[in-house]
Every structure is written in C-alpha cells, then in structure tokens.
C-alpha atoms as a PDB file:
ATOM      1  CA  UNK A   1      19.792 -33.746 -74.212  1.00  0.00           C
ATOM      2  CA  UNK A   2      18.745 -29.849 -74.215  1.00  0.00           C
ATOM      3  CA  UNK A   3      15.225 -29.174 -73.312  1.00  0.00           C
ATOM      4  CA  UNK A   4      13.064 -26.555 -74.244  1.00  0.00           C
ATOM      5  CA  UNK A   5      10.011 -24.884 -72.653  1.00  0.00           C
ATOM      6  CA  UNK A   6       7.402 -23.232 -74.630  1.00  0.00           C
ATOM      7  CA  UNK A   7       3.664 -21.272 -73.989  1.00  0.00           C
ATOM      8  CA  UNK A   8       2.096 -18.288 -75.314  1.00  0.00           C
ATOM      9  CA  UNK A   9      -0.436 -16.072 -73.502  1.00  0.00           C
ATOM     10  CA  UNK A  10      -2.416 -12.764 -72.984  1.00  0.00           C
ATOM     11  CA  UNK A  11      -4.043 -10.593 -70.385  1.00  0.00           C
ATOM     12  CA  UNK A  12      -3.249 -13.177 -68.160  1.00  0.00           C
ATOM     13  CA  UNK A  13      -3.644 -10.354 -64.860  1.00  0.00           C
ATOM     14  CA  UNK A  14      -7.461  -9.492 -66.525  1.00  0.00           C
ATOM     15  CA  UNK A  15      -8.265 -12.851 -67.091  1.00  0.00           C
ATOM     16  CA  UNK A  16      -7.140 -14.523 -63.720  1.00  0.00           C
ATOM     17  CA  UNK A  17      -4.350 -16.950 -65.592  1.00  0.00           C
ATOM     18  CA  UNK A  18      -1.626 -18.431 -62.988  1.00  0.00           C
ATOM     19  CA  UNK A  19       1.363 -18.106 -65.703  1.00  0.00           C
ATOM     20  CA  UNK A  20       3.782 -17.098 -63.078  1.00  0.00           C
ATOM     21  CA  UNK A  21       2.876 -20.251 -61.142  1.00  0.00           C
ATOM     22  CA  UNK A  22       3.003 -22.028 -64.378  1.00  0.00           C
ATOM     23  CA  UNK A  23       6.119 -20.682 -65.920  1.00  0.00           C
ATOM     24  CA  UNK A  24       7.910 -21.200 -62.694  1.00  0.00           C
ATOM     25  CA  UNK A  25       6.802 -25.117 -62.821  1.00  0.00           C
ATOM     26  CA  UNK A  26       8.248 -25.392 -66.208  1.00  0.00           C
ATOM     27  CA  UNK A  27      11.421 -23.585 -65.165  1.00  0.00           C
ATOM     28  CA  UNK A  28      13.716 -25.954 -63.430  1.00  0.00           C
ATOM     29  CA  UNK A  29      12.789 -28.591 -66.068  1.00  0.00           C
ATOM     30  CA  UNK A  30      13.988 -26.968 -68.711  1.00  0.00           C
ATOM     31  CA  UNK A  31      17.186 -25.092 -70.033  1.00  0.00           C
ATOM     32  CA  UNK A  32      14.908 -22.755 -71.776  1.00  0.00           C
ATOM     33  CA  UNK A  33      11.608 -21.505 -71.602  1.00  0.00           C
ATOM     34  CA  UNK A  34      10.311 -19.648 -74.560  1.00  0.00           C
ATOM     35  CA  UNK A  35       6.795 -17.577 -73.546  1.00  0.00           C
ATOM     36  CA  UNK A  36       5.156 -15.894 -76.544  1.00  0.00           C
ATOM     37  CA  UNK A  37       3.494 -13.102 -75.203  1.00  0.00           C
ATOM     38  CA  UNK A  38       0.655 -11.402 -77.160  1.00  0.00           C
ATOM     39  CA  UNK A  39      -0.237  -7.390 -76.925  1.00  0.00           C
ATOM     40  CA  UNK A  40      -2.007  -7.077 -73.732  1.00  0.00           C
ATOM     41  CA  UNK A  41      -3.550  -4.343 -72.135  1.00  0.00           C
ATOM     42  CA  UNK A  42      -3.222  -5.061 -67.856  1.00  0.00           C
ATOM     43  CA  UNK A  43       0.693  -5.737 -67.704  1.00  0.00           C
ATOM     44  CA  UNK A  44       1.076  -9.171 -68.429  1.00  0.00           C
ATOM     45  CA  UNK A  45       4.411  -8.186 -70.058  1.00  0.00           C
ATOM     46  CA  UNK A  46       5.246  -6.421 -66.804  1.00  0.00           C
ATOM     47  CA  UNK A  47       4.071  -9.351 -64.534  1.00  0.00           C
ATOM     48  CA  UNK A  48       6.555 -12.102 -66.479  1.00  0.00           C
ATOM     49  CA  UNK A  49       9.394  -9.705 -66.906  1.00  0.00           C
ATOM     50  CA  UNK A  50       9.230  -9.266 -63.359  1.00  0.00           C
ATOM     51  CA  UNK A  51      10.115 -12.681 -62.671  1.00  0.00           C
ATOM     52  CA  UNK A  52      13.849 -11.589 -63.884  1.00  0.00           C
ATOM     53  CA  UNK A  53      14.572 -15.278 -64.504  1.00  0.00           C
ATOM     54  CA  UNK A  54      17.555 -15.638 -67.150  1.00  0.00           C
ATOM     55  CA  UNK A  55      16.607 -19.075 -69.038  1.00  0.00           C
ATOM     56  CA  UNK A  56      13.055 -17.159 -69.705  1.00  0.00           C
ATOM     57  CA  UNK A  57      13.276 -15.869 -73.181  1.00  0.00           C
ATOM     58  CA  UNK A  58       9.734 -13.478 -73.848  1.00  0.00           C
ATOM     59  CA  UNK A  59       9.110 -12.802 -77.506  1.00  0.00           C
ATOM     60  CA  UNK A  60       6.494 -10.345 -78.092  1.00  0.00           C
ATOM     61  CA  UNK A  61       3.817 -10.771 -80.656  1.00  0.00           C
ATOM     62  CA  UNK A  62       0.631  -9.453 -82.143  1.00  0.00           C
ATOM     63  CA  UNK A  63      -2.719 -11.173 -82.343  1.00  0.00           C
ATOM     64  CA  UNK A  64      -3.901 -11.466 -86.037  1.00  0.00           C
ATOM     65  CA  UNK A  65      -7.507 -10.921 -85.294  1.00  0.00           C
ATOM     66  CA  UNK A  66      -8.637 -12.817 -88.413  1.00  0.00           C
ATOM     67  CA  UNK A  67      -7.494 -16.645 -86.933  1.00  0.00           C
ATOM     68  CA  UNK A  68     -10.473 -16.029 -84.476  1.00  0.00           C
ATOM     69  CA  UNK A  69     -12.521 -19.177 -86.065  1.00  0.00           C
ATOM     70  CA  UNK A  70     -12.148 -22.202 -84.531  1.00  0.00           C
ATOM     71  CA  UNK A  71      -9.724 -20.917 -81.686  1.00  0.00           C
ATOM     72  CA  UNK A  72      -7.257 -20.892 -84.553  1.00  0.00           C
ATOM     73  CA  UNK A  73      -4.935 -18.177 -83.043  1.00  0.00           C
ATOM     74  CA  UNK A  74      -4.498 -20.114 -80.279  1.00  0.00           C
ATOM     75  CA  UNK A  75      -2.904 -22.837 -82.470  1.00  0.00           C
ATOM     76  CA  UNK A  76      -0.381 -20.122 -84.293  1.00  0.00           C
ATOM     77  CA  UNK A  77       0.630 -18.419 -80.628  1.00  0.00           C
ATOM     78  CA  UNK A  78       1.803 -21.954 -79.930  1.00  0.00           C
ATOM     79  CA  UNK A  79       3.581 -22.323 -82.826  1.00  0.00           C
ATOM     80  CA  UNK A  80       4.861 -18.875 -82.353  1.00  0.00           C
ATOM     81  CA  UNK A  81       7.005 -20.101 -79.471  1.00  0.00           C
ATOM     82  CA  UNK A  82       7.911 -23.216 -80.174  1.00  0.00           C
ATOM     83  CA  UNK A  83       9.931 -21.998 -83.147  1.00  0.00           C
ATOM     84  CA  UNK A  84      11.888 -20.059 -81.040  1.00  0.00           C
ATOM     85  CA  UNK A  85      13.176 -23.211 -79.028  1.00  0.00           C
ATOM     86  CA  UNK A  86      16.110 -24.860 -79.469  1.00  0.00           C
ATOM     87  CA  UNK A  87      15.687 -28.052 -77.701  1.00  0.00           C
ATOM     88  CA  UNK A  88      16.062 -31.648 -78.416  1.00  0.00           C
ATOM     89  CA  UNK A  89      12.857 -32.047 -76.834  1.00  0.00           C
ATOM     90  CA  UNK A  90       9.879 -29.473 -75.928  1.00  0.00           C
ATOM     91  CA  UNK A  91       8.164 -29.540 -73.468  1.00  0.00           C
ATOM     92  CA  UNK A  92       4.356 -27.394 -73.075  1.00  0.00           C
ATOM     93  CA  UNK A  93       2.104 -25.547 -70.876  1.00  0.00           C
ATOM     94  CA  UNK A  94      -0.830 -23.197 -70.860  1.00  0.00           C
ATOM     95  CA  UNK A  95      -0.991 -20.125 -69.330  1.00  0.00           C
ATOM     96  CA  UNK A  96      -3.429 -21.787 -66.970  1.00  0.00           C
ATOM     97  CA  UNK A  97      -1.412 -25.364 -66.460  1.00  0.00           C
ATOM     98  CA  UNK A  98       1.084 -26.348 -63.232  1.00  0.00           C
ATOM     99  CA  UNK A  99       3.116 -29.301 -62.864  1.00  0.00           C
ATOM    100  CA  UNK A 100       3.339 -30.818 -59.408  1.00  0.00           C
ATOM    101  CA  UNK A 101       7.131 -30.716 -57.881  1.00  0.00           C
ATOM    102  CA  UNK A 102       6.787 -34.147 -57.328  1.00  0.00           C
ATOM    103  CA  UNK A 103       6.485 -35.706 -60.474  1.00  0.00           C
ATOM    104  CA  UNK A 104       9.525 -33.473 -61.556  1.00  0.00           C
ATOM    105  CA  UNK A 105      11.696 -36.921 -61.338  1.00  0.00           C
ATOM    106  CA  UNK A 106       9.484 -38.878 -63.277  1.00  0.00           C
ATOM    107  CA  UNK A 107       9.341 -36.249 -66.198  1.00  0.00           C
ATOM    108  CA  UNK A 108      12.830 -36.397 -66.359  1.00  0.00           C
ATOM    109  CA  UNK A 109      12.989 -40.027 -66.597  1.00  0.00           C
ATOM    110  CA  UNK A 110      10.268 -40.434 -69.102  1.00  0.00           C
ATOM    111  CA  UNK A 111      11.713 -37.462 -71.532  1.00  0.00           C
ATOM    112  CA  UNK A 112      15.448 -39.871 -71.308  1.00  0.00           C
ATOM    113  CA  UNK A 113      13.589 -42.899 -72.073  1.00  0.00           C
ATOM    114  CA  UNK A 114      12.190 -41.352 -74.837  1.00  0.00           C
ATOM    115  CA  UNK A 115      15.179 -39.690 -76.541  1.00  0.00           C
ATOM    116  CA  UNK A 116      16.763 -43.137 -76.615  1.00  0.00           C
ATOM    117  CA  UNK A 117      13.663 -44.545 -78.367  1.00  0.00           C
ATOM    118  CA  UNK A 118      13.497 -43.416 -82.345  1.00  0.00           C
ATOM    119  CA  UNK A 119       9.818 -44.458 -82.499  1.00  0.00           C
ATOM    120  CA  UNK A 120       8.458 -41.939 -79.759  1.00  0.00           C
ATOM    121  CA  UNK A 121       7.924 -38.573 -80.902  1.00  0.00           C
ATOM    122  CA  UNK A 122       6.119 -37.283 -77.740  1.00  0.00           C
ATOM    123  CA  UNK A 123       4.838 -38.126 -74.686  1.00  0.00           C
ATOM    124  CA  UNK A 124       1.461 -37.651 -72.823  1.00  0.00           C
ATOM    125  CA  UNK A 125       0.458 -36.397 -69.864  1.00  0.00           C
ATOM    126  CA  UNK A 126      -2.558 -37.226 -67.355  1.00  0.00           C
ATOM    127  CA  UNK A 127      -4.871 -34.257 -66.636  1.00  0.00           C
ATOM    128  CA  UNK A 128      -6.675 -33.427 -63.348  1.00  0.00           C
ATOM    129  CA  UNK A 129      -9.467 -30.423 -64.226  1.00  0.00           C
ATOM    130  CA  UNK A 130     -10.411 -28.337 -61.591  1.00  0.00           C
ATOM    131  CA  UNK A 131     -13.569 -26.852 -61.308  1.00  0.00           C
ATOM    132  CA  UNK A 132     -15.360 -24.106 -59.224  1.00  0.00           C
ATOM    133  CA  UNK A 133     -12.520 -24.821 -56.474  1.00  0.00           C
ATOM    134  CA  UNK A 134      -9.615 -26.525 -55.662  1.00  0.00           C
ATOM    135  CA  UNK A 135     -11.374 -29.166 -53.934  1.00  0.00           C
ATOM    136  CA  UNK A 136     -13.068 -30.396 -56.752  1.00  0.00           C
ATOM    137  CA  UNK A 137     -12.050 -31.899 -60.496  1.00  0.00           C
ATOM    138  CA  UNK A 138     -14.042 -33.108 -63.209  1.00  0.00           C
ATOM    139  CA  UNK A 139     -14.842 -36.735 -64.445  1.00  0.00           C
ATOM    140  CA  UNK A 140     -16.194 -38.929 -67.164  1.00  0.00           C
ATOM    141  CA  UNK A 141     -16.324 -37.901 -70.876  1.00  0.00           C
ATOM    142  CA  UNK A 142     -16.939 -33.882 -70.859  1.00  0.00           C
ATOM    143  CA  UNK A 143     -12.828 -33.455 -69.586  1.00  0.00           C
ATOM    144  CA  UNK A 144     -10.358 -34.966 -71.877  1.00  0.00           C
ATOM    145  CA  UNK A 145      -8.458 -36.782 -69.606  1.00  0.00           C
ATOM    146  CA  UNK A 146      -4.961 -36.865 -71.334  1.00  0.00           C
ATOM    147  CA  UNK A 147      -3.195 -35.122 -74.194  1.00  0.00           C
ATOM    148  CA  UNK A 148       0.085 -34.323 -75.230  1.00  0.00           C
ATOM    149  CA  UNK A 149       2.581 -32.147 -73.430  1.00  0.00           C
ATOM    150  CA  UNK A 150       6.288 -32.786 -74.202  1.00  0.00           C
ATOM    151  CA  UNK A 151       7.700 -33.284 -77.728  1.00  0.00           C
ATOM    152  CA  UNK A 152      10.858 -34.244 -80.092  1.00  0.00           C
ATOM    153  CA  UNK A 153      11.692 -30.665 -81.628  1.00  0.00           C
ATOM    154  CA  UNK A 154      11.084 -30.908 -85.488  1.00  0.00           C
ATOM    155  CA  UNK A 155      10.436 -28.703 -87.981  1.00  0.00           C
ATOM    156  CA  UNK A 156       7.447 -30.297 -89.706  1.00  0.00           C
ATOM    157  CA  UNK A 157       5.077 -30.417 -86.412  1.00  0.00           C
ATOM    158  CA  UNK A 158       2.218 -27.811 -85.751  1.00  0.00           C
ATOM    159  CA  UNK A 159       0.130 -27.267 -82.858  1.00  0.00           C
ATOM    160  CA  UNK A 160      -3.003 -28.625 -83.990  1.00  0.00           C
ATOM    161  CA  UNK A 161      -6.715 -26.192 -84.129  1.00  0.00           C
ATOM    162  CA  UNK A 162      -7.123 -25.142 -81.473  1.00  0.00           C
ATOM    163  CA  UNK A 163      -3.492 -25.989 -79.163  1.00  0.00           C
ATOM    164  CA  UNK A 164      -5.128 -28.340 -77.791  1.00  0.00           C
ATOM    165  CA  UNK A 165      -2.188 -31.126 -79.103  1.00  0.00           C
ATOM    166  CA  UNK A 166       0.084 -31.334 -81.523  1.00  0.00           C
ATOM    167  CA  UNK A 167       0.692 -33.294 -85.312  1.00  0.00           C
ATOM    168  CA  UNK A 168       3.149 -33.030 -87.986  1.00  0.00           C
ATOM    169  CA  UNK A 169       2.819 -32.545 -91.455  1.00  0.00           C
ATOM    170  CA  UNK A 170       4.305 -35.357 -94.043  1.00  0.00           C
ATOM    171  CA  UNK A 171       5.725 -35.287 -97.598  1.00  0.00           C
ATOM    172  CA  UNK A 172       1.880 -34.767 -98.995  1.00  0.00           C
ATOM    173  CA  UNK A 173       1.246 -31.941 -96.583  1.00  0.00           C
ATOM    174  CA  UNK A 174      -1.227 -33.793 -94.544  1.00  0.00           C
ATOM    175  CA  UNK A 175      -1.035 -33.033 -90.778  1.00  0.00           C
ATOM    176  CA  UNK A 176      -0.408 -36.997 -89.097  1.00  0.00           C
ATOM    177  CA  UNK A 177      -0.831 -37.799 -85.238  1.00  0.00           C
ATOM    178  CA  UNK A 178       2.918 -38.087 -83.455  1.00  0.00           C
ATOM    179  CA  UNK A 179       3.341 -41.619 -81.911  1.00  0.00           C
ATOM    180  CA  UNK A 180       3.234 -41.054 -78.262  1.00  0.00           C
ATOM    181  CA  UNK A 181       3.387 -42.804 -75.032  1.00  0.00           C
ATOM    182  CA  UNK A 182       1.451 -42.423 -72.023  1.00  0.00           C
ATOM    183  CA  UNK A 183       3.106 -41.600 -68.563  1.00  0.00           C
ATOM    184  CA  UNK A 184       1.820 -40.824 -65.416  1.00  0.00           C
ATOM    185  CA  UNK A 185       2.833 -37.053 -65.425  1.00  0.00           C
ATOM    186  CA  UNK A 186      -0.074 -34.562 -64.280  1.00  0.00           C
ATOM    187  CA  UNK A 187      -0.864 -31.865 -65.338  1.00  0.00           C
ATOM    188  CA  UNK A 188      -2.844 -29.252 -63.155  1.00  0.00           C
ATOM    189  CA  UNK A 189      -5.385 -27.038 -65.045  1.00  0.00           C
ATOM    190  CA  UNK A 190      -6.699 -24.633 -62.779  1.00  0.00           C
ATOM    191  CA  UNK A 191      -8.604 -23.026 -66.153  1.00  0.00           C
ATOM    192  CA  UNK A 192     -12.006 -23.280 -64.297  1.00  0.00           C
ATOM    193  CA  UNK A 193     -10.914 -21.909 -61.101  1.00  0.00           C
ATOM    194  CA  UNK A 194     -10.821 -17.985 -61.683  1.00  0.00           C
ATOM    195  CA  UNK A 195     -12.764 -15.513 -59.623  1.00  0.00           C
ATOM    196  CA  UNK A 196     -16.439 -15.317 -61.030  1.00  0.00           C
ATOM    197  CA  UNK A 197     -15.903 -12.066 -63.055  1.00  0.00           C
ATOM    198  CA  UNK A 198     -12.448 -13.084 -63.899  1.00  0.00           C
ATOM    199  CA  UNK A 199     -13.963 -16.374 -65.352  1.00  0.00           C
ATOM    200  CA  UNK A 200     -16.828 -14.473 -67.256  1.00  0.00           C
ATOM    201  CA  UNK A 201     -14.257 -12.132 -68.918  1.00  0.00           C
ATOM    202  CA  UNK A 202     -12.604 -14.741 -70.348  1.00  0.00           C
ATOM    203  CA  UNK A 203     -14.986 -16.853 -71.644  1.00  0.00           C
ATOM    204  CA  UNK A 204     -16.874 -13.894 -73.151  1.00  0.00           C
ATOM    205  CA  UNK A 205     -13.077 -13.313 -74.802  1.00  0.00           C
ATOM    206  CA  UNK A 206     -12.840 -17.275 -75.687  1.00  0.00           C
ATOM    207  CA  UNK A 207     -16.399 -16.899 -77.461  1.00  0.00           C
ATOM    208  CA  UNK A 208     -15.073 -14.118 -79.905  1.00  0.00           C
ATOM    209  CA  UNK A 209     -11.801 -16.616 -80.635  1.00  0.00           C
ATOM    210  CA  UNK A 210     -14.119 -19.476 -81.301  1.00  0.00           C
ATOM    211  CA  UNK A 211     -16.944 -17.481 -82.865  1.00  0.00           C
ATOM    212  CA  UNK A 212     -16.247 -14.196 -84.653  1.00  0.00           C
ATOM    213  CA  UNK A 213     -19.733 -13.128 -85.107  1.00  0.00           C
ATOM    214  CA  UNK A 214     -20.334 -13.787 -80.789  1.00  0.00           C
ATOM    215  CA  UNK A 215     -21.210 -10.149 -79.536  1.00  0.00           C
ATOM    216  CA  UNK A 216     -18.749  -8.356 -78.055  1.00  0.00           C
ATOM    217  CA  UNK A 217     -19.229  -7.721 -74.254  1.00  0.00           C
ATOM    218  CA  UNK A 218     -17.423  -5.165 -72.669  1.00  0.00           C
ATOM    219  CA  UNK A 219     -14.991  -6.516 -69.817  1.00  0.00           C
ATOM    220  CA  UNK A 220     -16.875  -3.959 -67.189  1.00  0.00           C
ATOM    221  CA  UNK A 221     -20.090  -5.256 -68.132  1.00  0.00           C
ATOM    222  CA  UNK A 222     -19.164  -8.958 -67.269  1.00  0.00           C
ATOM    223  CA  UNK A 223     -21.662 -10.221 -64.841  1.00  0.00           C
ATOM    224  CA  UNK A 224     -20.263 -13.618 -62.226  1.00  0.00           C
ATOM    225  CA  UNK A 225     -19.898 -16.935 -63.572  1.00  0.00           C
ATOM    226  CA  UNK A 226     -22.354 -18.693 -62.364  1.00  0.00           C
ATOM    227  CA  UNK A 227     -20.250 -22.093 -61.232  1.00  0.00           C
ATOM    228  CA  UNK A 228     -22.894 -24.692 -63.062  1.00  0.00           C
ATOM    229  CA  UNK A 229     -21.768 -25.640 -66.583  1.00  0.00           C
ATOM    230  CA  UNK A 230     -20.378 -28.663 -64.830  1.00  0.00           C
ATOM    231  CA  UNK A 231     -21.885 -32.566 -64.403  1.00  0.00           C
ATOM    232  CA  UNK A 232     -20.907 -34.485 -61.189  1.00  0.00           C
ATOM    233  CA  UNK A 233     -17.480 -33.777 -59.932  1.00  0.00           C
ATOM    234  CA  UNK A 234     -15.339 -35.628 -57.783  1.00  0.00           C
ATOM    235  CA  UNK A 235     -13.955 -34.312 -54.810  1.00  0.00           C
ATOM    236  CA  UNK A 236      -9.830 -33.841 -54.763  1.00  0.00           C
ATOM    237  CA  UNK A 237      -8.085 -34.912 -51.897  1.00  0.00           C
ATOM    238  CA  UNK A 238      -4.198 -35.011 -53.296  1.00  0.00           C
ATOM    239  CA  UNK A 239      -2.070 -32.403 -52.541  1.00  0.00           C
ATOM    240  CA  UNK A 240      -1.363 -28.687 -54.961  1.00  0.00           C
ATOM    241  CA  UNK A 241       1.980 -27.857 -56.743  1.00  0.00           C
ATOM    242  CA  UNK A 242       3.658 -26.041 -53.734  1.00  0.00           C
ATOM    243  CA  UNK A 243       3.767 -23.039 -55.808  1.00  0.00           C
ATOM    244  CA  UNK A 244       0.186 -23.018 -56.277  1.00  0.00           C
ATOM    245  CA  UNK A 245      -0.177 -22.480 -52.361  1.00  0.00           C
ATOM    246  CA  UNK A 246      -0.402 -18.755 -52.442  1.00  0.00           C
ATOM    247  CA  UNK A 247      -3.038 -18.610 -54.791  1.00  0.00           C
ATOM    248  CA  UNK A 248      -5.552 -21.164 -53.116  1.00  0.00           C
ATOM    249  CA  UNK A 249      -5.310 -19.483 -50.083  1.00  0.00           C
ATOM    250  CA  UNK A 250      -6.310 -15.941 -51.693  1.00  0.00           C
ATOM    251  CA  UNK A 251      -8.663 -17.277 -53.867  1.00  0.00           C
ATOM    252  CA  UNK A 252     -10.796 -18.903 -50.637  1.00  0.00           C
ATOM    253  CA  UNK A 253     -12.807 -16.132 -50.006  1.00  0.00           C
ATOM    254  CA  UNK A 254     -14.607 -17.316 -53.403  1.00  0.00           C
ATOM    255  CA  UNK A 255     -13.886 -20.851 -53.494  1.00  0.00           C
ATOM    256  CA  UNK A 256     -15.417 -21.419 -50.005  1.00  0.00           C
ATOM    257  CA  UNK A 257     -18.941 -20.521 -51.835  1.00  0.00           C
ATOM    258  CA  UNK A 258     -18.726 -23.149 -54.310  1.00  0.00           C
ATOM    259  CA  UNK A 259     -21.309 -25.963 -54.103  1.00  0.00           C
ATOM    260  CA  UNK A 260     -20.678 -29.084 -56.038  1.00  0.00           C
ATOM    261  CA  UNK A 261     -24.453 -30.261 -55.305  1.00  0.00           C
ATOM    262  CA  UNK A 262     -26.249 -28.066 -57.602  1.00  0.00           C
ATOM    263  CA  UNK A 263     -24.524 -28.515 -60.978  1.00  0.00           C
ATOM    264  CA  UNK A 264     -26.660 -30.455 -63.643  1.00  0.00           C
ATOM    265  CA  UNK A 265     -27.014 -33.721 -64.036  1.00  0.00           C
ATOM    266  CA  UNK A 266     -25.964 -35.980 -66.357  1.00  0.00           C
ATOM    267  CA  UNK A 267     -27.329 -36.859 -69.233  1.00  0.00           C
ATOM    268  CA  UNK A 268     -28.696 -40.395 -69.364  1.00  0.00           C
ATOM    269  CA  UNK A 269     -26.366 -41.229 -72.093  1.00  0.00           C
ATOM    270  CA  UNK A 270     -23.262 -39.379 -70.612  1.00  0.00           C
ATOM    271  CA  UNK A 271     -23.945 -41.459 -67.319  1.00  0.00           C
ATOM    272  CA  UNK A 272     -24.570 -44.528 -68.579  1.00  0.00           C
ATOM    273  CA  UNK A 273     -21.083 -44.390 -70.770  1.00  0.00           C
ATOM    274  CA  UNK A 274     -18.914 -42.704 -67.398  1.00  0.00           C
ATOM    275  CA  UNK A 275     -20.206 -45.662 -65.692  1.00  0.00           C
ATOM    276  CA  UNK A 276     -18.774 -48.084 -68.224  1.00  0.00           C
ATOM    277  CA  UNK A 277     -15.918 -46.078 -68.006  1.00  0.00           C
ATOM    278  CA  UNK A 278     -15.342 -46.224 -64.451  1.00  0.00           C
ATOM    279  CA  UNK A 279     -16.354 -50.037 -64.251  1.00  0.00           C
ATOM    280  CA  UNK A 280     -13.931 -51.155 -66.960  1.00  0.00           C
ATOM    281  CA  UNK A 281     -11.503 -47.741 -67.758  1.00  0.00           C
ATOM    282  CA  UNK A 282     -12.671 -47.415 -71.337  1.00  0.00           C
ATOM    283  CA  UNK A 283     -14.009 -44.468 -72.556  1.00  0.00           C
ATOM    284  CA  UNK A 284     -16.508 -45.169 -75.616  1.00  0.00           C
ATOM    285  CA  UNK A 285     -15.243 -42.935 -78.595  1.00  0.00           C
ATOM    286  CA  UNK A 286     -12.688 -41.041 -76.981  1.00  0.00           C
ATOM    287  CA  UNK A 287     -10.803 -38.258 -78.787  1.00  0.00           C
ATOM    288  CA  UNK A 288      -7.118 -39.171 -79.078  1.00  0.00           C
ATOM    289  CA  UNK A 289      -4.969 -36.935 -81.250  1.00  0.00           C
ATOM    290  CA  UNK A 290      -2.030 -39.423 -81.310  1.00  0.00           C
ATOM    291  CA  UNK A 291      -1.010 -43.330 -82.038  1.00  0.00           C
ATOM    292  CA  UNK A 292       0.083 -44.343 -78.425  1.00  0.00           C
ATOM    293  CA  UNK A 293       3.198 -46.585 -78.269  1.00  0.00           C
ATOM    294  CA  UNK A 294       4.869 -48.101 -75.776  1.00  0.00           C
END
C-alpha cells in the first residue's frame, strides 16, 4: 500500500501557519507529500523549499480570485494537490494541523485495516482545537469535533465547500458522503493560536474568501485579536507533537497573557445542549459529512 500526503497553503510566514511543523508530521507517514502552494508574497515558497526533504513534491499555483464565496478556493487548492498524488490512500492536513508522534502507530494500523475493507472509503480523525494558548481547547457544539482526514485515492472525490471534508461525485453527478470509520487519531489545530496581529491578518484575509464584498483591510492596519470569540474552554493537560515544542516556547511571551475567564458565555441553548452532550456523548444535530461504518 503507497500512501500519499496532500495540503495546499499561502502566506503561511504572514499569517502565523505552522506548515513546517505540519508537513514534517505528515512526512514519515507517507511516501509522498504533495503541498500545493499558492502565490505568496512573505516566502512561504522559500520557507518549505528550505526543508530540502525529497518525498516533498511543491506544485505551485495561482489563486483564482473569483472562488472567494463560500471559502470555495479553499476547496479547489485541496483538490489541486490531491490530484497530484499517487497513493492508494491519502492522507490530509492544513497548513495549520499537527499529528502527535504518538499516534503515528495507530494511523498506520487503521489506514491497513482499511485497505483490506472494500466498504471504507476513509477514515476520521478526532480533533483537539486550541484556542488563545496551548493550554486551552475548545468544547461543546461551536468546534466540530471530528472530520475526515485520510482517504482511498479515486478519481470521482472532491474536497467538499469549503475543505473542510471530502465527498465523491456518482453516475448523476451528485456529490455523496464517503463511508467512513471513526478512529482515535488526533489531530492538532493550532488555527486559533497565532500571535494577535498574526491572527487578525488572517481572519481579515478569511473574511474576503468567505465574503467578497468584506472590506479590504490592509495587513499594516491590522489591529490585535482580541482572544474572546470563544465560549468556555477546557483546560489541556496532554502533551504537544514534539515538533510543536519550539513554537510553544516562542510563542509564550503572548500566550502567557491569555485569560480563559473572560470569554462569553454561553448561550442558554448552547449550554443546555453541551451539557447533554457531556452527560450522555451525543451532540443534538451534529454536522457529519460522512456515513460512519465500522
């Protein structure tokens, strides 16, 4: 079995992305790793040529500026790059996603199961959302909490709006969920834990993907994000992908001011279904963009 790594990105150095912390997460699992990387203007090509790794295969692209609606660009970038691998199976990251060293084992294991199983077409991964700091990750029903990351490679599937996940079209052109199963694989977003201006430049960035008439603000002008978009959090006492090591320990002369205590509360509604949730581990109308099998 051949697998394939795939993820797209741009202005990751502006924008405060950790793709050379991700890409070198996705590395030793893979035979390939196919990064799509889009004109940028602050040496993000630079940066991940500079990791001189061989089975890193960079194809350079150009945003089309008219799939801003709906984060739709995001979706093609993806696509982008996985077209380019050559795997049996696929498997994805952000720019902004790390996989812990020491679930590397049970990845493996859980991609062989699944290429000896005809009805799985992908498999899906548990998330763990930091936010503010690395001390902290979000709960309850405003973070998805799983989605899918590795994939059979076939022509017919798309990444789906926005890249969040991933479908496939069928003989009538309609885009179907992939029948997945659930493993215990994390995934490490770390797309909330930028320095303040960092984090304002790209979200004033995300706002013109997701809303082409959003005003353009220029990156000088950002102001600091102000750390409070969040409900209650839940403090994180596991360990960091080793990798990610370098990174916390610069970033704490920012993270250190973070205060968990005065982010909004919950709505009544959002609290009162987070507390089913916790009491009985089912989330009331959750989003899932695939048929889970076992």
């Amino acid at each position: 079995m051949k697998v394939s790594g795939f993820s797209f990105v741009r202005n990751a150095v502006k924008y405060g992305y950790p793709v050379v912390e991700s890409l070198r997460s996705l590395l030793p699992l893979c035979d390939e790793v196919v990064l799509a990387v889009g004109n940028s203007d602050d040496g993000t090509l630079d940066l991940v040529r500079s990791l001189n790794e061989p089975n890193l295969r960079i194809v350079e692209t150009v945003w089309n500026e008219n799939l801003r609606e709906g984060g739709r660009i995001l979706a093609q970038q993806t696509d982008v790059a996985y077209s380019h691998c050559t795997g049996d199976w696929c498997i994805y990251l952000q720019a902004d996603e790390v996989f812990h060293e020491a679930d590397y084992s049970l990845l493996r294991k859980e991609l062989e199961a699944a290429h000896r199983t005809e009805s799985c077409e992908a498999l899906i991964f548990r998330y763990l959302h930091f936010y503010g700091s690395y001390d902290f990750v979000g709960g309850g029903r405003q973070w998805y909490r799983r989605e899918i990351r590795a994939l059979r490679r076939e022509p017919n599937i798309i990444s789906w709006r926005d890249a969040q996940g991933f479908r496939k079209t069928n003989d009538a052109g309609e885009a179907v969920k992939l029948r997945a199963k659930q493993t215990e694989v994390r995934v490490f977003h770390y797309g909330w834990v930028r320095e303040p201006k960092a984090q304002q430049r790209k979200l004033n960035s995300s706002n013109r993907l997701y809303n082409p008439d959003a005003p353009l603000i220029a990156d000088d002008n950002a102001d600091d994000f102000d750390y409070d978009s969040s409900h209650e959090l839940e403090r994180y006492t596991g360990s960091h992908p080793a990798l990610m090591r370098e990174r916390i320990e610069h970033d704490h002369v920012w993270t250190c001011r973070f205060d968990a205590h005065r982010l909004k509360p919950k709505p009544v509604l959002v609290k009162l279904t987070d507390g089913i949730e916790h009491l009985t581990g089912w989330r009331i109308g959750e989003y899932k963009n695939f048929i889970e099998v076992q």
